[in-house]
N, C-alpha and C. Protein backbone atom coordinates (compact mmCIF):
# COMPACT_ATOMS: atom_id res chain seq x y z
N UNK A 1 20.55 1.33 15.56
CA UNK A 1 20.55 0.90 14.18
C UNK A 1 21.37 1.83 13.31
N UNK A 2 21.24 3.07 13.74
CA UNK A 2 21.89 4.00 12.89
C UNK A 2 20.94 5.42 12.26
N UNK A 3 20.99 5.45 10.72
CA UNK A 3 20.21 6.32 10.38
C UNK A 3 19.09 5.66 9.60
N UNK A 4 17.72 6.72 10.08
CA UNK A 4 16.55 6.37 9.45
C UNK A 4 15.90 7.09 8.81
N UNK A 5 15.55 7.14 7.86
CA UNK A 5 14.98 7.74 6.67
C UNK A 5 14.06 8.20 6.81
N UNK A 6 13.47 9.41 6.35
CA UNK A 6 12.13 8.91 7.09
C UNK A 6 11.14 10.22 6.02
N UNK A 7 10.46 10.12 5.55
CA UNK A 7 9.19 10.71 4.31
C UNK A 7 8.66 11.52 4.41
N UNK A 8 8.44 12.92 4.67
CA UNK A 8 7.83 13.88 5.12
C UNK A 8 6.19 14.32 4.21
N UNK A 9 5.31 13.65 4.95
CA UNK A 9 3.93 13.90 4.07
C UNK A 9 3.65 15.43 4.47
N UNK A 10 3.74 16.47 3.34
CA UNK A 10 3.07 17.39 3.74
C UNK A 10 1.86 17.55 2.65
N UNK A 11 1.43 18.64 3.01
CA UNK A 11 0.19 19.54 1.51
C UNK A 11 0.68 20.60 0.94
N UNK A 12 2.22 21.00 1.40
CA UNK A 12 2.62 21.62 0.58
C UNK A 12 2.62 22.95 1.58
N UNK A 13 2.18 22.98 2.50
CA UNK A 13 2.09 24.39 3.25
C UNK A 13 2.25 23.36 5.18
N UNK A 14 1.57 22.29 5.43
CA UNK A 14 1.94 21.94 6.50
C UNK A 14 2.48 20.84 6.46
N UNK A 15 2.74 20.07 7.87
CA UNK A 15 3.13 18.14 7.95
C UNK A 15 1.98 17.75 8.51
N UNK A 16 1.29 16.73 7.60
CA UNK A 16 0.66 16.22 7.89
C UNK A 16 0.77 15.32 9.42
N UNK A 17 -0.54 15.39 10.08
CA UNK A 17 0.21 14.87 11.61
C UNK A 17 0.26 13.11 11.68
N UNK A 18 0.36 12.39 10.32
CA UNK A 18 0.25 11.20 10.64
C UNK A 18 2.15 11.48 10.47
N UNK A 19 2.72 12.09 9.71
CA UNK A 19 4.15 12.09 9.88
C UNK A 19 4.70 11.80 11.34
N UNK A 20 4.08 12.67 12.20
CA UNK A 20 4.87 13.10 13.86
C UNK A 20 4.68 11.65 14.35
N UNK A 21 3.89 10.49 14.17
CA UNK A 21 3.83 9.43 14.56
C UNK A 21 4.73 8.78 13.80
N UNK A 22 5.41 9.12 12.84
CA UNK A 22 6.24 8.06 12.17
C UNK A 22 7.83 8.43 12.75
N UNK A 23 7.63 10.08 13.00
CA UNK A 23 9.37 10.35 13.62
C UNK A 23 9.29 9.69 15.31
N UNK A 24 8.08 9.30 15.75
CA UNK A 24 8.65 8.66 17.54
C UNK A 24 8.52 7.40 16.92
N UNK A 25 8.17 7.04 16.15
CA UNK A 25 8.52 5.29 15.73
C UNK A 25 9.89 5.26 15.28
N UNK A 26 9.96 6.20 14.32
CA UNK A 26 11.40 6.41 13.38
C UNK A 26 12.88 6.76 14.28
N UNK A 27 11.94 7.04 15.22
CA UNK A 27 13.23 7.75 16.31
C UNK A 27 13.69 6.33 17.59
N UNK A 28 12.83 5.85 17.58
CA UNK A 28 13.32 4.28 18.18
C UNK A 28 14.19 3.31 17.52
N UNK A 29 14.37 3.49 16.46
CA UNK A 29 15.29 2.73 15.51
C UNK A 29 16.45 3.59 15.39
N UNK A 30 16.31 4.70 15.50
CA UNK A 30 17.85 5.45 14.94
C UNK A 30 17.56 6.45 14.99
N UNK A 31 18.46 7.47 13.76
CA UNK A 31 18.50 8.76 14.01
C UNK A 31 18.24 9.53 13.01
N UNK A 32 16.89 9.64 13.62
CA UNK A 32 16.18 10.36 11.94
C UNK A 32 16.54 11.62 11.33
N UNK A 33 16.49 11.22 10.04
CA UNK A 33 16.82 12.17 8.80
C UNK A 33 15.49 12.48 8.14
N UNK A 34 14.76 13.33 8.45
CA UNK A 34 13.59 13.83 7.32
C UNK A 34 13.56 13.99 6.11
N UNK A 35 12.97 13.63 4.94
CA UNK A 35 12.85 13.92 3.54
C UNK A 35 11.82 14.71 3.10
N UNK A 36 12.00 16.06 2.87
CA UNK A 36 10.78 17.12 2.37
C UNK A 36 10.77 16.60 1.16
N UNK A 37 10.05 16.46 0.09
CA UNK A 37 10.08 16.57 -1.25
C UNK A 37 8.78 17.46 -1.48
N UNK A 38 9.13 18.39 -2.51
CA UNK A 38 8.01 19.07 -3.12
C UNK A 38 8.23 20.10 -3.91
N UNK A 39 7.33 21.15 -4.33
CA UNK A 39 7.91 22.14 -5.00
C UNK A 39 7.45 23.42 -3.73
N UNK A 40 8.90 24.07 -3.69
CA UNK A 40 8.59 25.10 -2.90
C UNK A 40 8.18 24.82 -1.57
N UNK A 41 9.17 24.12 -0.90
CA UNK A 41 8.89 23.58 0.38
C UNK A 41 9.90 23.69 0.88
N UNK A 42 10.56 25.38 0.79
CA UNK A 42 11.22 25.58 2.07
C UNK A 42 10.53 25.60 3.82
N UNK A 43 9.57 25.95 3.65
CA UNK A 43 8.98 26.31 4.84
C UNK A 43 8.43 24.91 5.66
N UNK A 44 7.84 23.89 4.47
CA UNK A 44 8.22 22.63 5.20
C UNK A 44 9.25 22.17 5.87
N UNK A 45 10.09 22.09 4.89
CA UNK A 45 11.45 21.92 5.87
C UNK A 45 11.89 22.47 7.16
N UNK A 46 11.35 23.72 7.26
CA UNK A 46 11.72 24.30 8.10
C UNK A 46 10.95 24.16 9.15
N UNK A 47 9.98 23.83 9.17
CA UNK A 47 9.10 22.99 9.89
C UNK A 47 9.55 21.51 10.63
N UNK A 48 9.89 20.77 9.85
CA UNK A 48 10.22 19.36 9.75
C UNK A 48 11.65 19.58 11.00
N UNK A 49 12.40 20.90 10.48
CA UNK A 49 13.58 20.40 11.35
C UNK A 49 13.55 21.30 12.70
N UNK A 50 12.11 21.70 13.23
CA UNK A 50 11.72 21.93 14.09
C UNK A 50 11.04 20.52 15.16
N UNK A 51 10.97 19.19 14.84
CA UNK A 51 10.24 18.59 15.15
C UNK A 51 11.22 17.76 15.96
N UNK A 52 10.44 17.59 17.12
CA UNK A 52 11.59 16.99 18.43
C UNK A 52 11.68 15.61 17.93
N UNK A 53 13.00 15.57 17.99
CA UNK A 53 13.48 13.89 17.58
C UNK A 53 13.84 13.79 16.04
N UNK A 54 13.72 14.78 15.11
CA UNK A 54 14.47 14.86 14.14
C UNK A 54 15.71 15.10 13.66
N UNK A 55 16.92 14.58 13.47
CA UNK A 55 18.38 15.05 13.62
C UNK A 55 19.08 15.62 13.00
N UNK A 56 18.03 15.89 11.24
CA UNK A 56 18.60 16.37 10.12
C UNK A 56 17.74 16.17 8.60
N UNK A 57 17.60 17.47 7.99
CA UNK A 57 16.71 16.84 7.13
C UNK A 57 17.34 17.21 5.51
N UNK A 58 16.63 16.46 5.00
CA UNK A 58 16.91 16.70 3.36
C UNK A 58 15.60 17.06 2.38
N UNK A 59 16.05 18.36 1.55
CA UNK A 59 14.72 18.84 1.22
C UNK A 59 15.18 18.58 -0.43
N UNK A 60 14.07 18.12 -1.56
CA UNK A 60 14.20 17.81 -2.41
C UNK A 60 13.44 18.72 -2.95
N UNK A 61 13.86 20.24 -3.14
CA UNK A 61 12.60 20.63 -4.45
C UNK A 61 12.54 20.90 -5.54
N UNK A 62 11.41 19.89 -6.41
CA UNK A 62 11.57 20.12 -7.61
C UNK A 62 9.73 19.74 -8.19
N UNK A 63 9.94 20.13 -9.20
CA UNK A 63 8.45 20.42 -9.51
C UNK A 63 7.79 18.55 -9.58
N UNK A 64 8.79 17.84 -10.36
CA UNK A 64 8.56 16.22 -10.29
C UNK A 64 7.78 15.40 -8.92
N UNK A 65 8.06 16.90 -7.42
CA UNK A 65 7.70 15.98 -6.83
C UNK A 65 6.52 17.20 -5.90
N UNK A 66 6.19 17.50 -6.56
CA UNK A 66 5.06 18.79 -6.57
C UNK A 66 3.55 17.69 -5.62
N UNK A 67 3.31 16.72 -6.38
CA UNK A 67 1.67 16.21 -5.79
C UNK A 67 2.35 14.76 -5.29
N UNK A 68 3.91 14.73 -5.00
CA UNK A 68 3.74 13.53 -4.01
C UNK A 68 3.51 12.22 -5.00
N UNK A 69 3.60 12.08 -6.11
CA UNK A 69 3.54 10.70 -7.07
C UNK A 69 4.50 9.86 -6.26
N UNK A 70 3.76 8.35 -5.93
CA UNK A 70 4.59 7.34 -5.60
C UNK A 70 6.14 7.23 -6.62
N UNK A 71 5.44 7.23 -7.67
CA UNK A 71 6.30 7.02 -8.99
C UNK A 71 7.41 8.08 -9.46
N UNK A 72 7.59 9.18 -8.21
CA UNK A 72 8.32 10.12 -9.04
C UNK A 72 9.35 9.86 -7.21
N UNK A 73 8.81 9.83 -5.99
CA UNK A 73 9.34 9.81 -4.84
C UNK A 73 9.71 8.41 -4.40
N UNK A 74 9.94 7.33 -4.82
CA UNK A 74 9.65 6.37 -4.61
C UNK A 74 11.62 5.97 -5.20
N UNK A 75 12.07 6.36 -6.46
CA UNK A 75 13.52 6.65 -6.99
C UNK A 75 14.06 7.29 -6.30
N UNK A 76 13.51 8.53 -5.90
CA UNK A 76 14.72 9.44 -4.74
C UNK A 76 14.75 8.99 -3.65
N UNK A 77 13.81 7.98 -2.75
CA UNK A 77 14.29 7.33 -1.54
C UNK A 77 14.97 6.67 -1.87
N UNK A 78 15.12 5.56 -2.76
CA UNK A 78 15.88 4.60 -3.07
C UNK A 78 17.29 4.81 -3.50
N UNK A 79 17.22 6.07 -3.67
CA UNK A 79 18.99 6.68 -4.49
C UNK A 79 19.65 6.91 -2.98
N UNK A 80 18.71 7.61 -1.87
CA UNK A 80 19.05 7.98 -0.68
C UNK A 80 19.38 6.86 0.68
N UNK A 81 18.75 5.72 0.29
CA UNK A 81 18.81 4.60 1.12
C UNK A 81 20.50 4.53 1.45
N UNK A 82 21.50 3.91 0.46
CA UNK A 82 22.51 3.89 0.24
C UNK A 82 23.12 4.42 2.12
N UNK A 83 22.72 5.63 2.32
CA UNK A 83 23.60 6.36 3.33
C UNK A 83 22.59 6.43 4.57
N UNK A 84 21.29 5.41 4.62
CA UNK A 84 20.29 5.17 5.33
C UNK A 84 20.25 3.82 5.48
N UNK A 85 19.86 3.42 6.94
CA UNK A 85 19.49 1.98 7.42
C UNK A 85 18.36 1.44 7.18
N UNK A 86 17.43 2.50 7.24
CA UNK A 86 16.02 2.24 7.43
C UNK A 86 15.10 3.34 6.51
N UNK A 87 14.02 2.94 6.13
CA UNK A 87 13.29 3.71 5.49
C UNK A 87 11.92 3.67 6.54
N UNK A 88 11.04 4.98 6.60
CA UNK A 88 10.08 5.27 7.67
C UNK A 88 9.32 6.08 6.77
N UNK A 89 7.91 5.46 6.47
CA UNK A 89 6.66 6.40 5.90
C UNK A 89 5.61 6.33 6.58
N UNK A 90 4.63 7.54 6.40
CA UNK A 90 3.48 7.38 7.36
C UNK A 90 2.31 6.43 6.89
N UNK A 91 1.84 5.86 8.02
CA UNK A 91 0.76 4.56 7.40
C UNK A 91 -0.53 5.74 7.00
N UNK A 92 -0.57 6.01 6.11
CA UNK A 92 -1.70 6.83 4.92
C UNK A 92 -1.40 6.06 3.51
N UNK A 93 -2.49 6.77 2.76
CA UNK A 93 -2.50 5.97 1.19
C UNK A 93 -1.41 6.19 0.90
N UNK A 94 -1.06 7.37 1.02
CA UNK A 94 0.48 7.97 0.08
C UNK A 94 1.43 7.25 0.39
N UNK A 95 1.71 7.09 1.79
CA UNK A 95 2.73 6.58 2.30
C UNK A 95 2.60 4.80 2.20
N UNK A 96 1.53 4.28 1.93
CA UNK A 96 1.08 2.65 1.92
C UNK A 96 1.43 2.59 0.33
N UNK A 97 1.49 3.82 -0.52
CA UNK A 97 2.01 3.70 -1.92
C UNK A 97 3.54 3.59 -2.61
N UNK A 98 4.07 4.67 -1.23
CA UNK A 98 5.85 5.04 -1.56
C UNK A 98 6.16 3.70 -1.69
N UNK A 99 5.93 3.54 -0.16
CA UNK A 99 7.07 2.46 0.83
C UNK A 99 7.07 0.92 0.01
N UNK A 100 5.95 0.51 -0.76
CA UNK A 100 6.44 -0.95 -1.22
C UNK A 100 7.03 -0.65 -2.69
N UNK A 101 6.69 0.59 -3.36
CA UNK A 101 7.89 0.92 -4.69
C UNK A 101 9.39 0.96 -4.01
N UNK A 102 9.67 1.75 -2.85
CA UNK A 102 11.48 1.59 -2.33
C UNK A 102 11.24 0.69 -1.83
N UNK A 103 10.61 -0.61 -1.51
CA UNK A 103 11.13 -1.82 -1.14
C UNK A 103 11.76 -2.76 -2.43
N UNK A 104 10.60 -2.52 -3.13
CA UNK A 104 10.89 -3.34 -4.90
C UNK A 104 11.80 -2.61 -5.41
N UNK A 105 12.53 -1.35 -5.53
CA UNK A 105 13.57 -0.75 -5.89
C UNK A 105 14.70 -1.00 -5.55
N UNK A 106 15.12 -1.59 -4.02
CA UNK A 106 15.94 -1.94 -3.29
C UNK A 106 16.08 -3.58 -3.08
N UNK A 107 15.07 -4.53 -3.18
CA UNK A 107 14.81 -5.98 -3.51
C UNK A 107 14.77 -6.29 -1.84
N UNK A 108 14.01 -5.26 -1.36
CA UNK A 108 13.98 -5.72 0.42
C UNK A 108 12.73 -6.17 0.30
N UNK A 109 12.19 -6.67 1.93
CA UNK A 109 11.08 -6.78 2.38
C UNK A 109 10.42 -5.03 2.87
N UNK A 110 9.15 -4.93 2.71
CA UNK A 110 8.72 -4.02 3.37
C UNK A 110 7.72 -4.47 4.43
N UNK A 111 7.47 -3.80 5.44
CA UNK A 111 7.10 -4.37 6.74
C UNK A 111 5.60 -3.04 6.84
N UNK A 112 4.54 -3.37 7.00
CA UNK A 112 3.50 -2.32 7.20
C UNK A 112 2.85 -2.11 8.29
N UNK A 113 2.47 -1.02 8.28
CA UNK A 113 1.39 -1.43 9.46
C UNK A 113 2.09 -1.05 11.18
N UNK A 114 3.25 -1.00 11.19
CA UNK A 114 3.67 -1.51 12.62
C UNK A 114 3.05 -0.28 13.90
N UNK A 115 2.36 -1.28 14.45
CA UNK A 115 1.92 -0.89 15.75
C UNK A 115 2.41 0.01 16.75
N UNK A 116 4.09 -0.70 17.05
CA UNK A 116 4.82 -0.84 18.25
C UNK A 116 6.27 -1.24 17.64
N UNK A 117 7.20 -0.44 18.25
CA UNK A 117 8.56 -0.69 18.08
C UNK A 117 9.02 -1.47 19.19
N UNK A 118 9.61 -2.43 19.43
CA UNK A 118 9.93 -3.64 20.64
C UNK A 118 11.21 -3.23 20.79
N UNK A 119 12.01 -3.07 19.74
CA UNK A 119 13.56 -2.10 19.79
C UNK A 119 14.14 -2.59 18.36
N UNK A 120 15.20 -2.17 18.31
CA UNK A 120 16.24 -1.89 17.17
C UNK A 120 15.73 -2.55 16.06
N UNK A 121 15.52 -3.96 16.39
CA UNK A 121 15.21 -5.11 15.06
C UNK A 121 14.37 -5.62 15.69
N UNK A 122 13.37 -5.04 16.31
CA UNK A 122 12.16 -5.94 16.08
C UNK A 122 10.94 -4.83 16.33
């Protein structure tokens, strides 16, 4: 498919482990790109681009995206899509919150829930 986007839930000090299930899903479609956002999340990052099957990450810090607001992370995926195929969040509240604001930002479908990757497009 190409490149996949993909949301990095942390707390600000770790990755949450529903993430690591979204980079072997995320990693069947393409070639994932991690997104840290937070304040003061070098060490996330540095984390994130420790994680097998990740190919490159992008760290966003700024205080706007400090507690993870759908409403503040939800514009910076969508500015980032552009040079991304795919967008990948973890099935948690946060992530069941991002993912249908960058779908309505972008005028796509968003797809939830998925079980099982079958391959590329399906």
């Amino acid at each position: 498919m190409g490149k996949v986007l993909l949301w990095v839930e942390h707390d600000g000090a770790a990755i949450k482990d529903a993430t690591l299930s979204a980079v072997t899903a995320a990693g069947q479609l393409g070639d994932v790109v991690a997104l840290v956002a937070g304040e003061g999340v070098d060490g996330v990052a540095q984390a994130a681009a420790q994680i097998a099957g990740v190919a490159a990450v992008l760290k966003a810090d700024d205080a706007a995206y400090a507690h993870a607001l759908a409403e503040n992370v939800a514009p910076l995926v969508a500015g980032l899509m552009a040079d991304h195929d795919a967008f990948v969040a973890p099935a948690t509240t946060t992530g069941k919150n991002v993912a249908p604001r960058v779908a309505a930002l972008l005028d796509v479908a968003q797809v939830s829930d998925i079980l099982s990757v079958e391959g590329p497009k399906t």
